[in-house]
N, C-alpha and C. Protein backbone atom coordinates (compact mmCIF):
# COMPACT_ATOMS: atom_id res chain seq x y z
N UNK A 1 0.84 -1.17 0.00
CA UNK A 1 0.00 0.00 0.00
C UNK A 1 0.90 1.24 0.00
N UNK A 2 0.50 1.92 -0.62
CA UNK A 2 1.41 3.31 -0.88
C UNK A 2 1.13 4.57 0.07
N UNK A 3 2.24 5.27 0.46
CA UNK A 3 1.84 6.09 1.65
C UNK A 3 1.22 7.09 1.54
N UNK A 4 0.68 7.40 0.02
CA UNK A 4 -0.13 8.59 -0.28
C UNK A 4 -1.77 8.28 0.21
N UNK A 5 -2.14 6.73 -0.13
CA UNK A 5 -3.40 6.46 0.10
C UNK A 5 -3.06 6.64 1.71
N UNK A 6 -2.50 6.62 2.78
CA UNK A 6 -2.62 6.54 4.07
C UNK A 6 -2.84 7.61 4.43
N UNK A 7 -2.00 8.87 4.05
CA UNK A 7 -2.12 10.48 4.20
C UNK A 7 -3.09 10.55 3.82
N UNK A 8 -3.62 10.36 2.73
CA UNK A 8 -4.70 10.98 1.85
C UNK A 8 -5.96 10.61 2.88
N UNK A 9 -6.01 9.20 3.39
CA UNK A 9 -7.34 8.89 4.36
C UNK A 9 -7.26 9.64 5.25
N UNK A 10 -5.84 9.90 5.74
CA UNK A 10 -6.49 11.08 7.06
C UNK A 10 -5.67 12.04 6.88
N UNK A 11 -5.77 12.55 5.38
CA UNK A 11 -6.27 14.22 5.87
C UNK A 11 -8.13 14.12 5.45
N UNK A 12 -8.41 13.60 4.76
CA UNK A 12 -9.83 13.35 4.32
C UNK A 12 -10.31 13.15 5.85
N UNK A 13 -10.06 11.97 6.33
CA UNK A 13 -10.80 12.04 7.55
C UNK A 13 -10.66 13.56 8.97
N UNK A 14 -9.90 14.04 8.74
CA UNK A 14 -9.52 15.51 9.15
C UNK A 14 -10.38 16.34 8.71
N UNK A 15 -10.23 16.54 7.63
CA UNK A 15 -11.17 17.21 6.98
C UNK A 15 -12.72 17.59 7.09
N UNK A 16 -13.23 16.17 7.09
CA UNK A 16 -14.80 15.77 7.47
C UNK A 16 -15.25 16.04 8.93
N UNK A 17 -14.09 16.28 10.55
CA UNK A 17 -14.24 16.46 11.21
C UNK A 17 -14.12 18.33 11.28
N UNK A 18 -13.13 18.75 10.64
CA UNK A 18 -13.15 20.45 10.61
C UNK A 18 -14.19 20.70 10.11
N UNK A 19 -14.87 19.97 8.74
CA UNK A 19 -16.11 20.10 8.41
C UNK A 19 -17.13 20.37 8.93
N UNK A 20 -17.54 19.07 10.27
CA UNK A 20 -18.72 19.16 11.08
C UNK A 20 -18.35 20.11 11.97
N UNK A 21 -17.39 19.99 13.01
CA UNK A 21 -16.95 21.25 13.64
C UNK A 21 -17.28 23.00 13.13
N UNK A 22 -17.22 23.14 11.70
CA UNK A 22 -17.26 24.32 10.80
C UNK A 22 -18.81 24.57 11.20
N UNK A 23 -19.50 23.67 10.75
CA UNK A 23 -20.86 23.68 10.50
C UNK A 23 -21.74 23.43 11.95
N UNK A 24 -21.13 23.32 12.91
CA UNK A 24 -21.81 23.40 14.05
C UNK A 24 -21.74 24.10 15.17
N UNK A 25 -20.33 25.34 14.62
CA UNK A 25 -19.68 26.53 15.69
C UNK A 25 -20.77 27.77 14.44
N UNK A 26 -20.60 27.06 13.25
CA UNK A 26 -21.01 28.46 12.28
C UNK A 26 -19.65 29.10 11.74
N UNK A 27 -18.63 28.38 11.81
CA UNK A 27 -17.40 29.45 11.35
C UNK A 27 -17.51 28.54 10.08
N UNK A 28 -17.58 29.28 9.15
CA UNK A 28 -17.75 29.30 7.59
C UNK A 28 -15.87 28.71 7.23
N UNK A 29 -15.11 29.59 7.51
CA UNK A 29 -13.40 29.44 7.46
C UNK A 29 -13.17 28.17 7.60
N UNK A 30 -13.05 27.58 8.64
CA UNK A 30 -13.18 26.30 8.95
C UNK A 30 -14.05 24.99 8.39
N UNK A 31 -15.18 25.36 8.41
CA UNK A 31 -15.94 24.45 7.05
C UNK A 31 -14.97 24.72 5.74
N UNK A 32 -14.91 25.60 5.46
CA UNK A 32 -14.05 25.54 4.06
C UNK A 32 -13.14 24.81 4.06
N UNK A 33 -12.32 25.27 5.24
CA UNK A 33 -10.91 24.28 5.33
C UNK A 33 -11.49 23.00 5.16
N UNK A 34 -11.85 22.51 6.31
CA UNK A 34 -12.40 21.27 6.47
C UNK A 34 -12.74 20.27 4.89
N UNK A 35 -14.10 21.39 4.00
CA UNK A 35 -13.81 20.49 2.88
C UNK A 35 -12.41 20.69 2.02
N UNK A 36 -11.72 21.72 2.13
CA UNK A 36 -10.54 21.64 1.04
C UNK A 36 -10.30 20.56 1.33
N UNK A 37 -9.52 20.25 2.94
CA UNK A 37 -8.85 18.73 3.42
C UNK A 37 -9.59 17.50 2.85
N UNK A 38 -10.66 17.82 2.73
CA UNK A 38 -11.66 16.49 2.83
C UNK A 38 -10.94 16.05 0.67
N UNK A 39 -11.30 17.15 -0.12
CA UNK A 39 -10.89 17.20 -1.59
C UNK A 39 -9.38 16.39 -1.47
N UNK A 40 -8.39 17.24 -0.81
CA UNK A 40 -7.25 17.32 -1.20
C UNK A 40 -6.56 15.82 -0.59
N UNK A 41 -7.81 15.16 0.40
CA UNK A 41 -7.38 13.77 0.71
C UNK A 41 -7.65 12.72 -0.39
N UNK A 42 -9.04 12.88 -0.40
CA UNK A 42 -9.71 11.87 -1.22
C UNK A 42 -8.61 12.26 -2.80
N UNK A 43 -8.21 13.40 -3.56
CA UNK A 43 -7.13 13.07 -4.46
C UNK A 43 -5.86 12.60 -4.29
N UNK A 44 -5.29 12.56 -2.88
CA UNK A 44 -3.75 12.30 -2.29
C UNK A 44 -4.84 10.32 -2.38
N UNK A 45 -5.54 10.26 -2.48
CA UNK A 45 -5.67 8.38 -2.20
C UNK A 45 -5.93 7.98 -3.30
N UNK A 46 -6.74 9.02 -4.63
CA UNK A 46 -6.50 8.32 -5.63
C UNK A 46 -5.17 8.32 -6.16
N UNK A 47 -3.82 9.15 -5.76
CA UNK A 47 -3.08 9.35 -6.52
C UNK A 47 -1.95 7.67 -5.71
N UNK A 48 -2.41 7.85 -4.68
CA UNK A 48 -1.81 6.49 -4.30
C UNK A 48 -2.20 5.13 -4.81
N UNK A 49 -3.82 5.28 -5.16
CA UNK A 49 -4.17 3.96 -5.74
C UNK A 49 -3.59 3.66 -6.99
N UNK A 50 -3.55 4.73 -7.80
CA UNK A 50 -2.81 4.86 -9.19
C UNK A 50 -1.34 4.08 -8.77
N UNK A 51 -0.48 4.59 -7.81
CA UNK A 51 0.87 4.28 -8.18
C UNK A 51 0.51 2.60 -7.51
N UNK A 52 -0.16 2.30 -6.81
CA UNK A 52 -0.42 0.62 -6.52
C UNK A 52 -0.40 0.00 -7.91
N UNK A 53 -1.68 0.72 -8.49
CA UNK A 53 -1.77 0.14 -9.66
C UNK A 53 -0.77 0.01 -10.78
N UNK A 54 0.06 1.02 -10.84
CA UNK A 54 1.18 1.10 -11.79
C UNK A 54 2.16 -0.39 -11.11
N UNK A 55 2.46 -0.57 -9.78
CA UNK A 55 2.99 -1.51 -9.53
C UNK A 55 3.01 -2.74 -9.40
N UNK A 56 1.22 -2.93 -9.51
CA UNK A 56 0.98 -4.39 -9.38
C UNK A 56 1.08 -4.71 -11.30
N UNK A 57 0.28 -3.58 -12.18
CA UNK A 57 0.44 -3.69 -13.70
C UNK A 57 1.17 -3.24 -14.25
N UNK A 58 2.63 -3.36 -14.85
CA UNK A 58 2.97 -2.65 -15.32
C UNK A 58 3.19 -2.21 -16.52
N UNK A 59 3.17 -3.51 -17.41
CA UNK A 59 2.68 -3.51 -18.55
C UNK A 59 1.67 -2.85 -18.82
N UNK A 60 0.13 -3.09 -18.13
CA UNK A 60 -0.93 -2.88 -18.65
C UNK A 60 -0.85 -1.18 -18.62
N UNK A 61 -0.30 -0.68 -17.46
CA UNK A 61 -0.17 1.39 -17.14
C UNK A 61 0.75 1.70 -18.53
N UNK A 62 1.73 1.18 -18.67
CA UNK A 62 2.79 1.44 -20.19
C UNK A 62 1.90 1.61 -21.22
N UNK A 63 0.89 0.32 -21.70
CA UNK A 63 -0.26 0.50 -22.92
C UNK A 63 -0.68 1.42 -22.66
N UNK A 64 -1.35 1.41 -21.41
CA UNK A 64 -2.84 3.05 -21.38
C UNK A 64 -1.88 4.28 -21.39
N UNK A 65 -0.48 4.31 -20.88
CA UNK A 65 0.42 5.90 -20.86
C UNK A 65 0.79 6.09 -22.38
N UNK A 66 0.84 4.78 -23.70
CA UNK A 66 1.40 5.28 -24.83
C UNK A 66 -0.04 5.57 -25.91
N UNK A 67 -1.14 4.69 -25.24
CA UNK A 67 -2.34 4.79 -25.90
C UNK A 67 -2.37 6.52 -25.77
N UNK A 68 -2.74 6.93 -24.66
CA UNK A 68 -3.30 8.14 -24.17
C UNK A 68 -2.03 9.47 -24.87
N UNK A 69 -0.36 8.97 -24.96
CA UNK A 69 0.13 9.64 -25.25
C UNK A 69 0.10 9.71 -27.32
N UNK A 70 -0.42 8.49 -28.01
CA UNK A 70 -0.94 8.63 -29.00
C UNK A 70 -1.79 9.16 -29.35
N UNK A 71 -3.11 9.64 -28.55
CA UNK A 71 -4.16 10.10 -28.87
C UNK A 71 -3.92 11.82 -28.63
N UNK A 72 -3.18 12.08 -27.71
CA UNK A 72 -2.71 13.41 -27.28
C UNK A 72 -1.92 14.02 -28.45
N UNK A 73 -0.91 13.29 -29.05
CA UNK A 73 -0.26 13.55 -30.22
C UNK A 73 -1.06 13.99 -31.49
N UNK A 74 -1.78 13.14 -31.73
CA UNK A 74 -2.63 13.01 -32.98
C UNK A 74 -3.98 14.22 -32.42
N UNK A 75 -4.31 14.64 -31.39
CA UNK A 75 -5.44 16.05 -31.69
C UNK A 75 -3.96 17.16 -31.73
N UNK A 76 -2.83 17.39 -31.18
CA UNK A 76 -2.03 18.32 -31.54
C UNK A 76 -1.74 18.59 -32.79
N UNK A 77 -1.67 17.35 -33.81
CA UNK A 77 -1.54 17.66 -35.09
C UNK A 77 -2.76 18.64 -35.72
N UNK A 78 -4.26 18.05 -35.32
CA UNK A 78 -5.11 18.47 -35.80
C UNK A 78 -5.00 19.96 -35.94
């Protein structure tokens, strides 16, 4: 397991608590924070699931990185 998905669960779970905290003092600042953390976790765990995945497949991430970098190529020409 990669240490981004571990951060990523708790700042997310951080987050969801500044959240309710935000929303039950009324400080707006703090709700905000709260969801940024809550965003900026839940993407720190997909970005960890990704690199799992790059490690358990690695072949299969190489196809989808030259597929995706073929298709990127070919609308630049356009």
């Amino acid at each position: 397991m990669d240490e981004n998905r571990v951060t990523g669960a708790a700042r997310e779970g951080v987050g969801k608590v500044q959240d309710a905290v935000g929303g039950l003092t009324g400080d707006r600042e703090t709700q905000a924070r709260g969801m940024y953390n809550q965003q900026m976790g839940q993407a720190e765990n997909f970005v960890g699931q990704l690199c799992d995945n790059v490690r358990e497949q690695p072949m299969t991430s190489l196809a989808i990185a030259a597929g995706i970098g073929y298709i990127l190529g070919r609308l630049r020409i356009l």
